[in-house]
Structure formats: C-alpha cells, structure tokens
PDB file of N, CA and C in Angstrom:
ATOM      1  N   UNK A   1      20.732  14.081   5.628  1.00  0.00           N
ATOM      2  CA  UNK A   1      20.819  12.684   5.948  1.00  0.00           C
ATOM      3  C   UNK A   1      19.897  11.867   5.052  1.00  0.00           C
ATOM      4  N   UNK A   2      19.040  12.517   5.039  1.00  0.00           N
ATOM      5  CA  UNK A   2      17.405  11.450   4.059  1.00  0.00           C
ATOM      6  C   UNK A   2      18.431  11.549   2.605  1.00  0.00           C
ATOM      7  N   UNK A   3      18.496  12.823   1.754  1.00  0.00           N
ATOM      8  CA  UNK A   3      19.057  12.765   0.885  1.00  0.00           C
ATOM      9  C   UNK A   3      20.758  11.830   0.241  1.00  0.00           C
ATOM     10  N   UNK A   4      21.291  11.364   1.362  1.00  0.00           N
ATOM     11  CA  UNK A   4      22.310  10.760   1.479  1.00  0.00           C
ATOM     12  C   UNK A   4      22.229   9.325   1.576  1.00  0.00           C
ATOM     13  N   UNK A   5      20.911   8.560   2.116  1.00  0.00           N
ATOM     14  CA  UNK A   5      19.838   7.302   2.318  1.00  0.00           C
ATOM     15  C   UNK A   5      20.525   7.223   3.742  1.00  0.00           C
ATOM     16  N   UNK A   6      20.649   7.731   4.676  1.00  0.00           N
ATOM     17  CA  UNK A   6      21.737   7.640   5.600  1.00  0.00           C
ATOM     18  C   UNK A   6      20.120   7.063   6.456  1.00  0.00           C
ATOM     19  N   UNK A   7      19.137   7.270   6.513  1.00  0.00           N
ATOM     20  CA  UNK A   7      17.898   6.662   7.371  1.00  0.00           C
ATOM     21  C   UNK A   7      17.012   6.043   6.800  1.00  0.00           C
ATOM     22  N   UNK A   8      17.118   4.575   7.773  1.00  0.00           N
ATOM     23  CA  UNK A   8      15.942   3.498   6.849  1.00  0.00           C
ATOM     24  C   UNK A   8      14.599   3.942   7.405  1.00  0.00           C
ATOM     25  N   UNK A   9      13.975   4.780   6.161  1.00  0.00           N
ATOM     26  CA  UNK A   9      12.656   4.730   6.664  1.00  0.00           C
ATOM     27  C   UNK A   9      11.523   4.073   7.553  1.00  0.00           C
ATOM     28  N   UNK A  10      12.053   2.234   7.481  1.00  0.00           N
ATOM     29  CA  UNK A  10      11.155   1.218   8.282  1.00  0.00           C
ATOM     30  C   UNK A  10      11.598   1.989   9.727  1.00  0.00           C
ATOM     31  N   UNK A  11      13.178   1.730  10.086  1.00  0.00           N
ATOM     32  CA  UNK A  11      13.762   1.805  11.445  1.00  0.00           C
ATOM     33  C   UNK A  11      13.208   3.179  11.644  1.00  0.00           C
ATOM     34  N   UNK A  12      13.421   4.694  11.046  1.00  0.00           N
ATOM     35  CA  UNK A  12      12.826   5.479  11.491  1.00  0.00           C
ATOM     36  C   UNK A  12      11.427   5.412  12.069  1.00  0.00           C
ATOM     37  N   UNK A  13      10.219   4.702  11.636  1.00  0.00           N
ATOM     38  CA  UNK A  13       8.710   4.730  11.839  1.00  0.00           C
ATOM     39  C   UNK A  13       8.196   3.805  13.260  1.00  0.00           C
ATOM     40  N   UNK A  14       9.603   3.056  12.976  1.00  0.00           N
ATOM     41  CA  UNK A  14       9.915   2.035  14.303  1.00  0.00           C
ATOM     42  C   UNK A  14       9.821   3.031  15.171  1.00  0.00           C
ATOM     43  N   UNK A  15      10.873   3.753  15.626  1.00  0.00           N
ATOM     44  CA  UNK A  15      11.198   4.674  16.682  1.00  0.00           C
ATOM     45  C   UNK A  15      10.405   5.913  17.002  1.00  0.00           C
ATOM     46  N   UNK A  16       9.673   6.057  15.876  1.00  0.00           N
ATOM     47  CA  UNK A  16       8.630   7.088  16.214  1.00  0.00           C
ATOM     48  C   UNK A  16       7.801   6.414  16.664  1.00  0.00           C
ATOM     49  N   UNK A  17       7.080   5.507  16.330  1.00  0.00           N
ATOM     50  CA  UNK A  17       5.747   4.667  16.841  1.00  0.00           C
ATOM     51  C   UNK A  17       6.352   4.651  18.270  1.00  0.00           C
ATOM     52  N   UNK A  18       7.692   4.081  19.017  1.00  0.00           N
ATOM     53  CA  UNK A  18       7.922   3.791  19.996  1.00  0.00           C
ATOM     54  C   UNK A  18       7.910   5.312  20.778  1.00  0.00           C
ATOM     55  N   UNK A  19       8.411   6.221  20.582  1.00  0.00           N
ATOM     56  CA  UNK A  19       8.127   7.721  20.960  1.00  0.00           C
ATOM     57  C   UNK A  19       6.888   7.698  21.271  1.00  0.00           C
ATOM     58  N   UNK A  20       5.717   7.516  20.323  1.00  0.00           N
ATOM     59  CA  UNK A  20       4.345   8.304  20.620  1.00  0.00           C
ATOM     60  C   UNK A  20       3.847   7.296  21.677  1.00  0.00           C
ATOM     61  N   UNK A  21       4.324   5.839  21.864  1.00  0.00           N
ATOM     62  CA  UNK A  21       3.773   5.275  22.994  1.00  0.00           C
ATOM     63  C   UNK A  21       4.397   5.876  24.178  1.00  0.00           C
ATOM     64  N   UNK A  22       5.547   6.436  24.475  1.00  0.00           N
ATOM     65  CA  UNK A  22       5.865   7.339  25.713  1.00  0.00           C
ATOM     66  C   UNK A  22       5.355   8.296  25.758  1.00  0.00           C
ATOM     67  N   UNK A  23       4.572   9.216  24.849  1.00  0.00           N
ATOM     68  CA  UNK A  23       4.250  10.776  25.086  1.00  0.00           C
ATOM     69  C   UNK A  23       3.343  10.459  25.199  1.00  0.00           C
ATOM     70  N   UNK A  24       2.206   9.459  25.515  1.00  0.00           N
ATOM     71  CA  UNK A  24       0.860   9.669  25.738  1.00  0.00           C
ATOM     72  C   UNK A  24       0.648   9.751  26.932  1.00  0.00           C
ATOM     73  N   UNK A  25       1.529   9.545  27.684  1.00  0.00           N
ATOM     74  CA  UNK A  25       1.732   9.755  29.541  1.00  0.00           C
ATOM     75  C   UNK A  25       2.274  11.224  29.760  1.00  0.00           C
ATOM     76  N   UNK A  26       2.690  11.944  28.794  1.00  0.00           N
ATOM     77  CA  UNK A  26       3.279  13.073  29.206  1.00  0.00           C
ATOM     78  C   UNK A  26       2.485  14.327  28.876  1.00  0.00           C
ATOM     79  N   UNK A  27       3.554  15.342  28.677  1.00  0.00           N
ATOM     80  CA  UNK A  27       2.416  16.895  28.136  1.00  0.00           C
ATOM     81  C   UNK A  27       2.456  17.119  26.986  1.00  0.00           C
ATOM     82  N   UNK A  28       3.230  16.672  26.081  1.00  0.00           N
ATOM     83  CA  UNK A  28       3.130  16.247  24.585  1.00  0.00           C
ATOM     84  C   UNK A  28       1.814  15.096  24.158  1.00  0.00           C
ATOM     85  N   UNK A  29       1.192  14.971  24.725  1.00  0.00           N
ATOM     86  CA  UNK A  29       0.177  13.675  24.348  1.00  0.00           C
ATOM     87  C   UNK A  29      -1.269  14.786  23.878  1.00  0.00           C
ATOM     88  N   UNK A  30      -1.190  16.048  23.914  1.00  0.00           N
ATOM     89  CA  UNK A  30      -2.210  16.935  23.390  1.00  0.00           C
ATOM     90  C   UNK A  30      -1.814  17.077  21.675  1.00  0.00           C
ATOM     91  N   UNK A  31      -0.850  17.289  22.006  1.00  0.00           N
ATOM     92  CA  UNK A  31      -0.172  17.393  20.580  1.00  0.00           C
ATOM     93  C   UNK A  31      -0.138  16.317  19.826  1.00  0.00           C
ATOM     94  N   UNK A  32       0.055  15.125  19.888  1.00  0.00           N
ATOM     95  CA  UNK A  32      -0.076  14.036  19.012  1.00  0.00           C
ATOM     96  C   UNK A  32      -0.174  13.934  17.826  1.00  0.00           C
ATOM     97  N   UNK A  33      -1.583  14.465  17.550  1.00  0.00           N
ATOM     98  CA  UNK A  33      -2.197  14.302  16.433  1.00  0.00           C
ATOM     99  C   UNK A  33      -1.486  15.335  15.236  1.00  0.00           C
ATOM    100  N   UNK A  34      -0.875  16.422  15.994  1.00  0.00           N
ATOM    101  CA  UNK A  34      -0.149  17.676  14.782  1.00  0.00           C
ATOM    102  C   UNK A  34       1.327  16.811  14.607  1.00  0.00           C
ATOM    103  N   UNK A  35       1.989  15.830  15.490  1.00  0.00           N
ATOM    104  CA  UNK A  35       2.504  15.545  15.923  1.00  0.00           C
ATOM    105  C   UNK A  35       2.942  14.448  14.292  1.00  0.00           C
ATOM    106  N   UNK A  36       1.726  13.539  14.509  1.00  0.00           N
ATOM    107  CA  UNK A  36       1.811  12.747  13.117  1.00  0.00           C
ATOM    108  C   UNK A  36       2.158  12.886  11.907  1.00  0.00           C
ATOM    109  N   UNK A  37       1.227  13.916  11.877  1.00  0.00           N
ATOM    110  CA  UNK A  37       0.791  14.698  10.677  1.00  0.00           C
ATOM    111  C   UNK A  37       2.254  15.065  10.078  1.00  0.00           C
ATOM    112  N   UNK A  38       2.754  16.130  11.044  1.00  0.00           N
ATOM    113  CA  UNK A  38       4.275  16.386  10.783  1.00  0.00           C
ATOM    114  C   UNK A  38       5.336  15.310  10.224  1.00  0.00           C
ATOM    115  N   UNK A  39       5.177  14.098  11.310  1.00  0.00           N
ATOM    116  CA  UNK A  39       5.644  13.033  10.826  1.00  0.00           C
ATOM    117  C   UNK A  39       5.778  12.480   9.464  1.00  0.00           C
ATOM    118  N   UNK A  40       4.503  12.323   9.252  1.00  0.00           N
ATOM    119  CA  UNK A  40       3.798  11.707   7.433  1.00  0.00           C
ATOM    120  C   UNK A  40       4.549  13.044   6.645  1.00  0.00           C
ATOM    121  N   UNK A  41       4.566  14.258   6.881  1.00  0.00           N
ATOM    122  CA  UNK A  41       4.655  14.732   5.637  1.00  0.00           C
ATOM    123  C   UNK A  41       6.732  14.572   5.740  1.00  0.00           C
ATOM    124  N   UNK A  42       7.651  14.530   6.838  1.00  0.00           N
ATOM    125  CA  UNK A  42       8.402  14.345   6.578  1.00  0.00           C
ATOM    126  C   UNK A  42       8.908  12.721   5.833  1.00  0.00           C
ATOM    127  N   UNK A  43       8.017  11.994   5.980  1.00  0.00           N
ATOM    128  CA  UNK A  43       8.120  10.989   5.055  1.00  0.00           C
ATOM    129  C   UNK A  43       7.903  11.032   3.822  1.00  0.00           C
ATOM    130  N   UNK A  44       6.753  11.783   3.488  1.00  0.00           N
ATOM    131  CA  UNK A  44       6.529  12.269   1.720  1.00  0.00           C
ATOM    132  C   UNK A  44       7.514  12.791   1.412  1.00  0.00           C
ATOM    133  N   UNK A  45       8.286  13.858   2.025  1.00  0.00           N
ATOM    134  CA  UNK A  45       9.071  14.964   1.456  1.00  0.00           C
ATOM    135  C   UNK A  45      10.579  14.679   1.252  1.00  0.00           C
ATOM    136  N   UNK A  46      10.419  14.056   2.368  1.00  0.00           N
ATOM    137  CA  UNK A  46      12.035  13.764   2.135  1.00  0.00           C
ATOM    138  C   UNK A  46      12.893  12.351   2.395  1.00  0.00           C
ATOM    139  N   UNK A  47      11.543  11.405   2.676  1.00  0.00           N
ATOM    140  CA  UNK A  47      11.882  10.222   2.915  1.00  0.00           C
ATOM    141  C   UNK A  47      11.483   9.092   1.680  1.00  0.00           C
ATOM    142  N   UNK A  48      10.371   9.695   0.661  1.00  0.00           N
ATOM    143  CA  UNK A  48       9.718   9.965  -0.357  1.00  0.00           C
ATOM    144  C   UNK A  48       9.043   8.331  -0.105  1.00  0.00           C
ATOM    145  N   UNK A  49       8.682   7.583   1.231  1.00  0.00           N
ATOM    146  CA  UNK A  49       7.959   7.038   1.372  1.00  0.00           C
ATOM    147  C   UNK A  49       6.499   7.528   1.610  1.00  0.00           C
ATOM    148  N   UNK A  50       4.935   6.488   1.325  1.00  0.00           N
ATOM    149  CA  UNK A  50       4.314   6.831   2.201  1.00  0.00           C
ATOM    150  C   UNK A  50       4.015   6.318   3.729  1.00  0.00           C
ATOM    151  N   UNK A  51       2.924   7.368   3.996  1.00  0.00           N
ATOM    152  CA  UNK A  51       2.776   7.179   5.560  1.00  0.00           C
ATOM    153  C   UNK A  51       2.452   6.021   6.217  1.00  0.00           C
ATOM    154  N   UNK A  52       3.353   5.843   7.787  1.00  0.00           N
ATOM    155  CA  UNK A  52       3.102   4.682   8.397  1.00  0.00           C
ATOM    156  C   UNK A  52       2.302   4.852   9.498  1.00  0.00           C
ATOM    157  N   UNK A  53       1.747   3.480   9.559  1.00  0.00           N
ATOM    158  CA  UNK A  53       0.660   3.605  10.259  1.00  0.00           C
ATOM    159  C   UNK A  53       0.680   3.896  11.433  1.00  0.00           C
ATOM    160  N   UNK A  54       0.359   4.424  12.266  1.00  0.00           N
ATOM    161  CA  UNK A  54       0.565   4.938  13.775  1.00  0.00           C
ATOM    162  C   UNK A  54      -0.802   5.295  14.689  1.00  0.00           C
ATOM    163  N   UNK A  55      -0.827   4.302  15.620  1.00  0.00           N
ATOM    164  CA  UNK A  55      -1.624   4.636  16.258  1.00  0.00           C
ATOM    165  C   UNK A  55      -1.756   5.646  17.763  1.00  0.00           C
ATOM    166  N   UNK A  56      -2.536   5.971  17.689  1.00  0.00           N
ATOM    167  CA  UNK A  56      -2.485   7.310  18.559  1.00  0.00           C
ATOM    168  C   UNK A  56      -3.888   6.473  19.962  1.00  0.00           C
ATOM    169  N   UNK A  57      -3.987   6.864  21.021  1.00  0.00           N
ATOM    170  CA  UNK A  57      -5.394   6.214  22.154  1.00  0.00           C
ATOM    171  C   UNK A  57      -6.615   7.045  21.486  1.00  0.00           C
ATOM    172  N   UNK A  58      -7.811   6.329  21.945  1.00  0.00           N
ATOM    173  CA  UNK A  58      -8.677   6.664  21.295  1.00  0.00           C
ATOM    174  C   UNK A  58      -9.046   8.407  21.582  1.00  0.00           C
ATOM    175  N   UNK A  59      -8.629   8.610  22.709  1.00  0.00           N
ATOM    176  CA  UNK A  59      -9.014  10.411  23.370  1.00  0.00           C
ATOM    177  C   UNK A  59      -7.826  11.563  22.501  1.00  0.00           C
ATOM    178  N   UNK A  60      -7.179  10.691  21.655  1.00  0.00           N
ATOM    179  CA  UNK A  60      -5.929  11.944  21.089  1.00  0.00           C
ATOM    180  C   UNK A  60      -6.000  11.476  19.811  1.00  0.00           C
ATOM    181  N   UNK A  61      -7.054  11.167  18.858  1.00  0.00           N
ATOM    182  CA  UNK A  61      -7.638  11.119  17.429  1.00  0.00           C
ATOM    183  C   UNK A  61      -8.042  12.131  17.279  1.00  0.00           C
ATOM    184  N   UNK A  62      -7.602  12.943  16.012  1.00  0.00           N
ATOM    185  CA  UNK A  62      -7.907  14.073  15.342  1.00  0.00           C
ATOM    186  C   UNK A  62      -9.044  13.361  14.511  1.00  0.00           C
ATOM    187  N   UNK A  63     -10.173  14.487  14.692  1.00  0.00           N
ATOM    188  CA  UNK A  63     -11.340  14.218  13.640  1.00  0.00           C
ATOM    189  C   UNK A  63     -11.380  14.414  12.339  1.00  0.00           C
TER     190      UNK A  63
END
C-alpha cells in the first residue's frame, strides 16, 4: 500500500495519535513507548517520511 502512495502519511499519524489517546486507558498503555518507536520507523521505511510528533502522558515516557 505505502509503495503504491495508497496512504497519506499526514492522515495516517492523524489516526495513530488518535489510537494512542485510547490505549492509555487500556493494557496496551505499558507498551506505548515500543509502540512509537515502531511507529517512526514504519514511517522512515516505508512511508519515507520523518517522525511525527506524538505525545505519550507523562508516566509512559521512555527515558
């Protein structure tokens, strides 16, 4: 799909940002932070944007 431009990177980062504000109530909200990370590099790799900004609550910041 990325390779095809079939996903606008903005609208994708949209919908993730909106995701990580629901999982911080759930059992995925430990994970977060690997969570991002994953995120950003599927944007380098195959979205060949860079990373958007995403904020995570202050108790689920990776150091």
């Amino acid at each position: 799909m990325a390779a095809l431009e079939l996903i606008e990177p903005q609208r994708f980062a949209e919908r993730f940002r909106s995701a990580v504000q629901r999982w911080w109530h759930d059992s995925r909200a430990d994970d977060l932070p690997q969570i991002v990370r994953h995120f950003h590099q599927v944007q380098s790799d195959e979205l060949l944007v860079g990373p958007s900004r995403v904020e995570l609550p202050p108790w689920a910041e990776d150091d």
